[in-house]
Protein backbone atom coordinates (compact mmCIF):
# COMPACT_ATOMS: atom_id res chain seq x y z
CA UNK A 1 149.94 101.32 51.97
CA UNK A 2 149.45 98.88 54.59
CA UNK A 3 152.91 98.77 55.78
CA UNK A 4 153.29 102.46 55.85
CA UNK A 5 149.90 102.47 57.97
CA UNK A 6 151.64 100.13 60.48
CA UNK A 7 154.24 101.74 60.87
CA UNK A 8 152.94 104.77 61.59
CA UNK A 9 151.02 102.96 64.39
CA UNK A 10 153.90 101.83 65.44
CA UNK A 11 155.34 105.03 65.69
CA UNK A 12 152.55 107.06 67.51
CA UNK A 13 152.60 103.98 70.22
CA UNK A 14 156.18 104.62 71.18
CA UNK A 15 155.74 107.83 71.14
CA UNK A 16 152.86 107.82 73.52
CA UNK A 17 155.19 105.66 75.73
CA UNK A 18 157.64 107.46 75.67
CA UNK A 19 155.47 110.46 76.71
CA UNK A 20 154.17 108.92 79.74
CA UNK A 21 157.14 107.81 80.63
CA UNK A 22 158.69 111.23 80.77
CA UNK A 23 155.49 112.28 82.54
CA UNK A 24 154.54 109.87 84.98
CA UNK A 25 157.53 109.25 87.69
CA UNK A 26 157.30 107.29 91.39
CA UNK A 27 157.90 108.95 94.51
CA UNK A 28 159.57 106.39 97.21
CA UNK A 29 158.65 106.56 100.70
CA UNK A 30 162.12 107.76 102.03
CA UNK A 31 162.75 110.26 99.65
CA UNK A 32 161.38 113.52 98.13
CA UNK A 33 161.75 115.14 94.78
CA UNK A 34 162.35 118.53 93.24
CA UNK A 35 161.05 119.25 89.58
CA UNK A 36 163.53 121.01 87.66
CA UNK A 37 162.99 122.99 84.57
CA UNK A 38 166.07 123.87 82.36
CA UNK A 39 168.00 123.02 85.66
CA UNK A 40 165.94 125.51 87.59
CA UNK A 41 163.61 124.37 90.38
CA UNK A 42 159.70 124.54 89.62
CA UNK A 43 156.49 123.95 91.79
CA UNK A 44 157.25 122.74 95.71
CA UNK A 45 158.91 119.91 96.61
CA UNK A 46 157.30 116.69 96.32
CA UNK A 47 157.40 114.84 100.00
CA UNK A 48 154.34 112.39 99.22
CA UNK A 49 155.19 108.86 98.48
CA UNK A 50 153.15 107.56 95.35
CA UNK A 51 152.99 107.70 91.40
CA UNK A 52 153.04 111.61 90.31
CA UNK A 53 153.35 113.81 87.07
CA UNK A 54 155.42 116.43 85.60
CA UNK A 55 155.72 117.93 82.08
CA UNK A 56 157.54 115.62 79.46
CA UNK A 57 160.94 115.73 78.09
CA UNK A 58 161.51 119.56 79.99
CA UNK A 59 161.44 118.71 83.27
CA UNK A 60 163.64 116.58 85.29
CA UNK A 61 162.87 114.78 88.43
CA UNK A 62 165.57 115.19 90.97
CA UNK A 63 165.48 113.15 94.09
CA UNK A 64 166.57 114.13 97.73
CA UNK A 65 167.14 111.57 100.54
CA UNK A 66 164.64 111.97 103.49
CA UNK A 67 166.43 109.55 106.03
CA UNK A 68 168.31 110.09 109.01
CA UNK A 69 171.90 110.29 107.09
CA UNK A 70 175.65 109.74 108.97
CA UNK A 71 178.38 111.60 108.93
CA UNK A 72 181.90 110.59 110.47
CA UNK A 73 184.61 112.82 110.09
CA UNK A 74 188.38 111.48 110.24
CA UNK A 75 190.26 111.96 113.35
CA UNK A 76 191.92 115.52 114.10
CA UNK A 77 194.65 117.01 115.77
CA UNK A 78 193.82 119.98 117.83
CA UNK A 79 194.86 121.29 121.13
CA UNK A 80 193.48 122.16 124.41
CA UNK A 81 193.12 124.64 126.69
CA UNK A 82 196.01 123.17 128.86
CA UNK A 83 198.03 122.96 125.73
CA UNK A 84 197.76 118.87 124.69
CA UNK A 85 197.47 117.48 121.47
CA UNK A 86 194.78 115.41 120.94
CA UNK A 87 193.44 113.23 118.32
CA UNK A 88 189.13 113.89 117.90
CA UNK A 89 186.86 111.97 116.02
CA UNK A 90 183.43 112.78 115.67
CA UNK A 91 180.02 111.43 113.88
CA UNK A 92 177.19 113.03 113.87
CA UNK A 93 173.47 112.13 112.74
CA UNK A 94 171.68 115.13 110.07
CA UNK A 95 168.36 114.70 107.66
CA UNK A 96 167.53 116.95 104.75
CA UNK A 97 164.26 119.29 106.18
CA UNK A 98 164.07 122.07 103.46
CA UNK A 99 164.35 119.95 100.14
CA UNK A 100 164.01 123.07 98.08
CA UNK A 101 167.00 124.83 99.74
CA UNK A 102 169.32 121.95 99.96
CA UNK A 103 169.29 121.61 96.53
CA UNK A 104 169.55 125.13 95.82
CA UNK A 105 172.94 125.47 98.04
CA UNK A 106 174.31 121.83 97.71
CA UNK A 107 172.71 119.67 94.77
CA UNK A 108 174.16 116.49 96.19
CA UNK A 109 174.73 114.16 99.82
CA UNK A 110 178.23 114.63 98.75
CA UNK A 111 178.51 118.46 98.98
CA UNK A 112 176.11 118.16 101.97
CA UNK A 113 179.05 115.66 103.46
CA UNK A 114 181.84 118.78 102.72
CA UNK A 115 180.05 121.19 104.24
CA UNK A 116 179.43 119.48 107.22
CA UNK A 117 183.27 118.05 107.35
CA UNK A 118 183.76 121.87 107.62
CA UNK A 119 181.55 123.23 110.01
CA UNK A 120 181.81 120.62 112.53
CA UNK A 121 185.44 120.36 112.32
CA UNK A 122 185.68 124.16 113.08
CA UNK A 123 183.23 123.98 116.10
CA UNK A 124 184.54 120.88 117.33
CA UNK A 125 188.17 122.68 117.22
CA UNK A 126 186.90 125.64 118.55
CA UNK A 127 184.92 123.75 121.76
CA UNK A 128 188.57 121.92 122.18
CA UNK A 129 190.12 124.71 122.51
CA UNK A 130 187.93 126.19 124.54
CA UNK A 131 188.02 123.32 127.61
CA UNK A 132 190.88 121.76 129.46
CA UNK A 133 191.45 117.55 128.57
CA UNK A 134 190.05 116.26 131.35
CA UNK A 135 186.52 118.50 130.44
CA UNK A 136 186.92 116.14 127.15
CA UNK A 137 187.08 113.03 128.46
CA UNK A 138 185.55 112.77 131.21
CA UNK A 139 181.47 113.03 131.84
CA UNK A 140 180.49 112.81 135.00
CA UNK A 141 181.83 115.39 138.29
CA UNK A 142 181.42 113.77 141.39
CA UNK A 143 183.23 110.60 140.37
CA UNK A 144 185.16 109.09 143.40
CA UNK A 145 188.16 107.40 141.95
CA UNK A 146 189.97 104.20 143.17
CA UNK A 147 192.63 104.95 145.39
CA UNK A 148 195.42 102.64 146.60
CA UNK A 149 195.76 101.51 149.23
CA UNK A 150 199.09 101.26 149.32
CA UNK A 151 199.67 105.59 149.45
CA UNK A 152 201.02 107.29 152.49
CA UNK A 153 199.31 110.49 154.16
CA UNK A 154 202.30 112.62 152.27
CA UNK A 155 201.28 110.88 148.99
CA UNK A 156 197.64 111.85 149.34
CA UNK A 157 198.47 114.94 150.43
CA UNK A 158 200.08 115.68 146.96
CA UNK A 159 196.83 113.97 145.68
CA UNK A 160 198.68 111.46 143.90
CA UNK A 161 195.97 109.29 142.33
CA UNK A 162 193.01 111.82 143.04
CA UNK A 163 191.32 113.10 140.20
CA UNK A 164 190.88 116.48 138.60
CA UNK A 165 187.62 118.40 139.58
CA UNK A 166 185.77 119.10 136.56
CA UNK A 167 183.00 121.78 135.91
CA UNK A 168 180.81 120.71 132.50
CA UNK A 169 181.93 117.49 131.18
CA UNK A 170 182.04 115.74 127.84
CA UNK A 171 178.58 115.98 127.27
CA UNK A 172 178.19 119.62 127.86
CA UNK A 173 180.85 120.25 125.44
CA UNK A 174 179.37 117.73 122.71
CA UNK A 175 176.07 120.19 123.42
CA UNK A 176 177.82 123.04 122.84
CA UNK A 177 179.31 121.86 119.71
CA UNK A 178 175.66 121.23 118.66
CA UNK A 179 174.43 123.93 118.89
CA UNK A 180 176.93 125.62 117.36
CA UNK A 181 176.69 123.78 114.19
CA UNK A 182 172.81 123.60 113.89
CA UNK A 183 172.58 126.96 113.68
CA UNK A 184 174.66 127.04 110.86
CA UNK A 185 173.69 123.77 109.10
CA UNK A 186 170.11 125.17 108.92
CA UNK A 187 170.71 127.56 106.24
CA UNK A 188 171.41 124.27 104.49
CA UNK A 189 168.28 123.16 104.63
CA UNK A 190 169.69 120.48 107.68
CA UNK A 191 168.57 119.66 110.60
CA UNK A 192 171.39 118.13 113.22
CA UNK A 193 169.96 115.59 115.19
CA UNK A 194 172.92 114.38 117.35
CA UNK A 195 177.04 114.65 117.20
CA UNK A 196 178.74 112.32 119.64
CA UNK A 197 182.67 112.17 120.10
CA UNK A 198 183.44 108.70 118.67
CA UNK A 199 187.32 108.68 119.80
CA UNK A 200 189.68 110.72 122.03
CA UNK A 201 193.03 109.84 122.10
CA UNK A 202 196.48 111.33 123.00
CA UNK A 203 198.31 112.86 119.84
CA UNK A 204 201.34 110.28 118.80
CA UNK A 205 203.93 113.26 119.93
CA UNK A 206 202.79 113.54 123.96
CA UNK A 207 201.63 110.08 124.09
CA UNK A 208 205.30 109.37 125.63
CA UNK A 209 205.25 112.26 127.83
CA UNK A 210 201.92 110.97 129.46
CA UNK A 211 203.43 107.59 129.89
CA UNK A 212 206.29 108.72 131.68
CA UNK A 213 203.93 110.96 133.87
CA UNK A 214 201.97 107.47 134.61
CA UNK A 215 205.61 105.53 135.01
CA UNK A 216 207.10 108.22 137.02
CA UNK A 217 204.31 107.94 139.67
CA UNK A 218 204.34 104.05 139.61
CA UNK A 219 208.15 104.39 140.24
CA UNK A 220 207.75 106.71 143.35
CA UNK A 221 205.39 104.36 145.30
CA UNK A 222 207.80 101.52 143.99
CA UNK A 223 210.68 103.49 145.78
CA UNK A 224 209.10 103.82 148.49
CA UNK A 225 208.66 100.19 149.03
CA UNK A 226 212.10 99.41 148.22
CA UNK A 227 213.36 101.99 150.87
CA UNK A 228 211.16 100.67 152.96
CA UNK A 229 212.15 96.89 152.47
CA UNK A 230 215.12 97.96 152.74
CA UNK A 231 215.12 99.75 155.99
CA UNK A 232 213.46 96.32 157.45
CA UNK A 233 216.19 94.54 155.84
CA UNK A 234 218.63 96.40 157.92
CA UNK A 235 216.90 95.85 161.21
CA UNK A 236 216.35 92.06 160.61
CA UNK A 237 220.47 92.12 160.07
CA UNK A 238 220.88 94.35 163.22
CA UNK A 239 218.67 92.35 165.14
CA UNK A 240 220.74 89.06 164.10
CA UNK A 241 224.09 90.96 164.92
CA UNK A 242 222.61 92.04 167.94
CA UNK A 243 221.50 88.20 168.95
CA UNK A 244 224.84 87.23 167.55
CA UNK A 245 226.99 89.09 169.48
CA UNK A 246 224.57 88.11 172.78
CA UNK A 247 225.26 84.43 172.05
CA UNK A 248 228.51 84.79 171.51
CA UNK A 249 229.07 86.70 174.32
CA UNK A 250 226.60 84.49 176.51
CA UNK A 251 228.51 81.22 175.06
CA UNK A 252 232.36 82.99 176.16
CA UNK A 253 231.26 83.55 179.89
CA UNK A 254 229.44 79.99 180.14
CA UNK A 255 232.82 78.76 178.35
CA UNK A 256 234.95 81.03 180.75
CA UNK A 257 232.80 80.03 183.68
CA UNK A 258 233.71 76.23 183.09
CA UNK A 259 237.28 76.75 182.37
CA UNK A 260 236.96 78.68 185.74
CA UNK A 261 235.45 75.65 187.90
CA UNK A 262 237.53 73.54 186.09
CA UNK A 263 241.25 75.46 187.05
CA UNK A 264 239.95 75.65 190.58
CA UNK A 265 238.86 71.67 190.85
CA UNK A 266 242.46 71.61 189.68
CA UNK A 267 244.71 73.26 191.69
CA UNK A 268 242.19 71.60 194.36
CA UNK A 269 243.46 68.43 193.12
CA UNK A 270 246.94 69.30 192.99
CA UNK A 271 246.59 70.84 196.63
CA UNK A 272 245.37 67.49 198.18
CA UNK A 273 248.24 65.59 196.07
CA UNK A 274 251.24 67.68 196.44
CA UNK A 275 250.11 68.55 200.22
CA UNK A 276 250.32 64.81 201.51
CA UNK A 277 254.42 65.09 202.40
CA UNK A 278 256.88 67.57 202.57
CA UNK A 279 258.66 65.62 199.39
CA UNK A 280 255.39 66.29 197.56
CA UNK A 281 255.50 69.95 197.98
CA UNK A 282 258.95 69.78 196.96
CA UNK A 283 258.60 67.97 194.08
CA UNK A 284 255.33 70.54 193.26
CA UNK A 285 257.19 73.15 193.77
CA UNK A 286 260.05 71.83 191.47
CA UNK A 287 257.57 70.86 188.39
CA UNK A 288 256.11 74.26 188.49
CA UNK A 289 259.49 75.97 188.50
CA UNK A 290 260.42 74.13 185.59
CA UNK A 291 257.03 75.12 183.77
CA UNK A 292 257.71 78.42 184.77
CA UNK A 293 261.30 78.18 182.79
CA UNK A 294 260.06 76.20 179.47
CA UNK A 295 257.24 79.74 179.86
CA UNK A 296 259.86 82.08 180.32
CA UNK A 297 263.65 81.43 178.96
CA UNK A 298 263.73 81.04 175.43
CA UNK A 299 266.74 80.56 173.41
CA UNK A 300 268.05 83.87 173.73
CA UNK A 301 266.57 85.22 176.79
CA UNK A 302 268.76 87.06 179.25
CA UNK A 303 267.19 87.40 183.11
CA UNK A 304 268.59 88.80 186.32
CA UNK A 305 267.48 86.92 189.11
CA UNK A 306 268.55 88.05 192.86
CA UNK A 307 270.14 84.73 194.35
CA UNK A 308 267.69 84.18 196.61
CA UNK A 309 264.71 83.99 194.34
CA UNK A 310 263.01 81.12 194.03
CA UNK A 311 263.21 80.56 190.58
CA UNK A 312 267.37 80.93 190.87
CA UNK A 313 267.52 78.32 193.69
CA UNK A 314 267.05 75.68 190.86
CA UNK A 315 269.39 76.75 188.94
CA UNK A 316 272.11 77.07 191.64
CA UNK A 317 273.31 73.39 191.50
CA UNK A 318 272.94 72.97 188.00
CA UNK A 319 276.08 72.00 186.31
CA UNK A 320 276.40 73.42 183.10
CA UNK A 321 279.52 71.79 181.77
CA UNK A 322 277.73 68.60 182.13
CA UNK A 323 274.53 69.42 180.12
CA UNK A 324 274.51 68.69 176.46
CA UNK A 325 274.07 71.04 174.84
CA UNK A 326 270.36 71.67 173.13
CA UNK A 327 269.24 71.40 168.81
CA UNK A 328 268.67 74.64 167.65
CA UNK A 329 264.61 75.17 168.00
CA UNK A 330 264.45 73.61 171.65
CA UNK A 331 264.11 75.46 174.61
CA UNK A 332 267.13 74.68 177.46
């Protein structure tokens, strides 16, 4: 009898136990709760941190996150207004406000997480779409940028290096993305806080297009300062032809000049030494005669001389039986 009145004890203990603990549940600071009966919600939500009650064994506790929650979507390929494919990727910062309706429409964080995968990926394609690149990436509109230098007046004229003027900027398009998606988040039971474009980045298919854009415009100003070095290089090689020809030119009259002083101190030398007798003009006069034969007669050279020029009176009393007769390759 004893035994069966301890362990009936025993019994109605864990059975009280068991009650409260199906009755008595904790509410954590950063989250709420939603009582469920049979799966369907009862009462209001429970947004009170502390150690509450609920009916045993029927009801379920069901508990919502009340933090500031992430969400980072994975990069997409979309295009812009000026037709360019670019690769987005976007977070964004959301918190559960309506407990009761969240749960109602999405249950979980990870149907919350779908949802908004789809209705910021559609505004943030439709905003794209909407704005040329450089509305995307840039966010400021009075930005000066760095010119070179280096650019000619025709250069700047095409406005190579200038910047595209832009009229709202990344952050007026991240704003209108927001707003976009708030409106419809909120019917959720979320509240958007903040989206901010994490990464924007050329789509692997144009990414070579827009490097030879950037290449082709290094390669022009490179061009020019070839054609230009090489325009200077032709004037330093004129200029040295030019001073060239100037020496040369300058060294053949100094060289001419010389030879000229020189001849004339010559014959002035010859004058005073063939010029002292009558046999010294003769024998002048013969030596240059003979000169003037080794110049002219070769070995095969026929001249008519009158017989009283002077360069026949030489050759009057020669006596060409007597001569021997000359090798082949001398001159007579």
């Amino acid at each position: 009898m004893k035994n069966i009145t301890t362990g009936f004890a025993l019994l109605l203990i864990a059975l009280v136990v068991m009650t409260l603990k199906s009755t008595l549940y904790t509410v954590g600071e950063v989250e709420q709760v939603i009582i469920t009966q049979f799966g369907k919600p009862v009462g209001t939500p429970v947004t009170n941190a502390g150690l509450k009650a609920k009916f045993p064994f029927i009801q379920e506790v069901n508990s919502i996150d009340k933090r500031v929650l992430e969400w980072d979507g994975e990069p997409s390929d979309m295009p812009t207004k000026d037709k360019l494919y670019i690769s987005v990727d976007l977070f964004a910062r959301w918190r559960i406000t309506d407990p009761l309706q969240y749960f109602l429409r999405l249950r979980d964080e990870r149907s919350a997480q779908s949802r908004l995968d789809d209705i910021l990926g559609s505004e943030t394609r439709n905003a794209v779409a909407k704005h040329e690149l450089i509305e995307i990436i840039r966010t400021t509109k009075d930005r000066e940028p760095l010119r070179d230098d280096l650019l000619t007046d025709a250069e700047r004229a095409l406005k190579m290096g200038s910047l595209v003027p832009i009229q709202k900027g990344r952050m007026l398009v991240e704003q209108e993305i927001f707003i976009a998606a708030a409106e419809k988040v909120q019917v959720f039971g979320i509240e958007l806080l903040d989206i901010r474009f994490k990464r924007i980045n050329y789509n692997a298919s144009v990414r070579p297009k827009i490097y030879d854009r950037m290449i082709s415009e290094r390669r022009q100003i490179a061009e020019r300062f070839l054609s230009e070095g090489n325009g200077e290089a032709a004037r330093i090689r004129g200029n040295r032809l030019r001073d060239l020809n100037k020496i040369q030119s300058e060294a053949y009259r100094q060289v001419e000049e010389i030879q000229g002083v020189a001849d004339a101190k010559a014959s002035e030398i010859y004058a005073r030494a063939y010029n002292q007798s009558p046999q010294s003009v003769g024998l002048y006069e013969f030596t240059r005669t003979m000169q003037a034969y080794r110049s002219i007669i070769a070995q095969n050279t026929t001249l008519v001389l009158s017989t009283d020029s002077d360069l026949f009176k030489f050759l009057k009393g020669i006596n060409v039986d007597k001569m021997p007769l000359p090798k082949e390759g001398n001159i007579p």
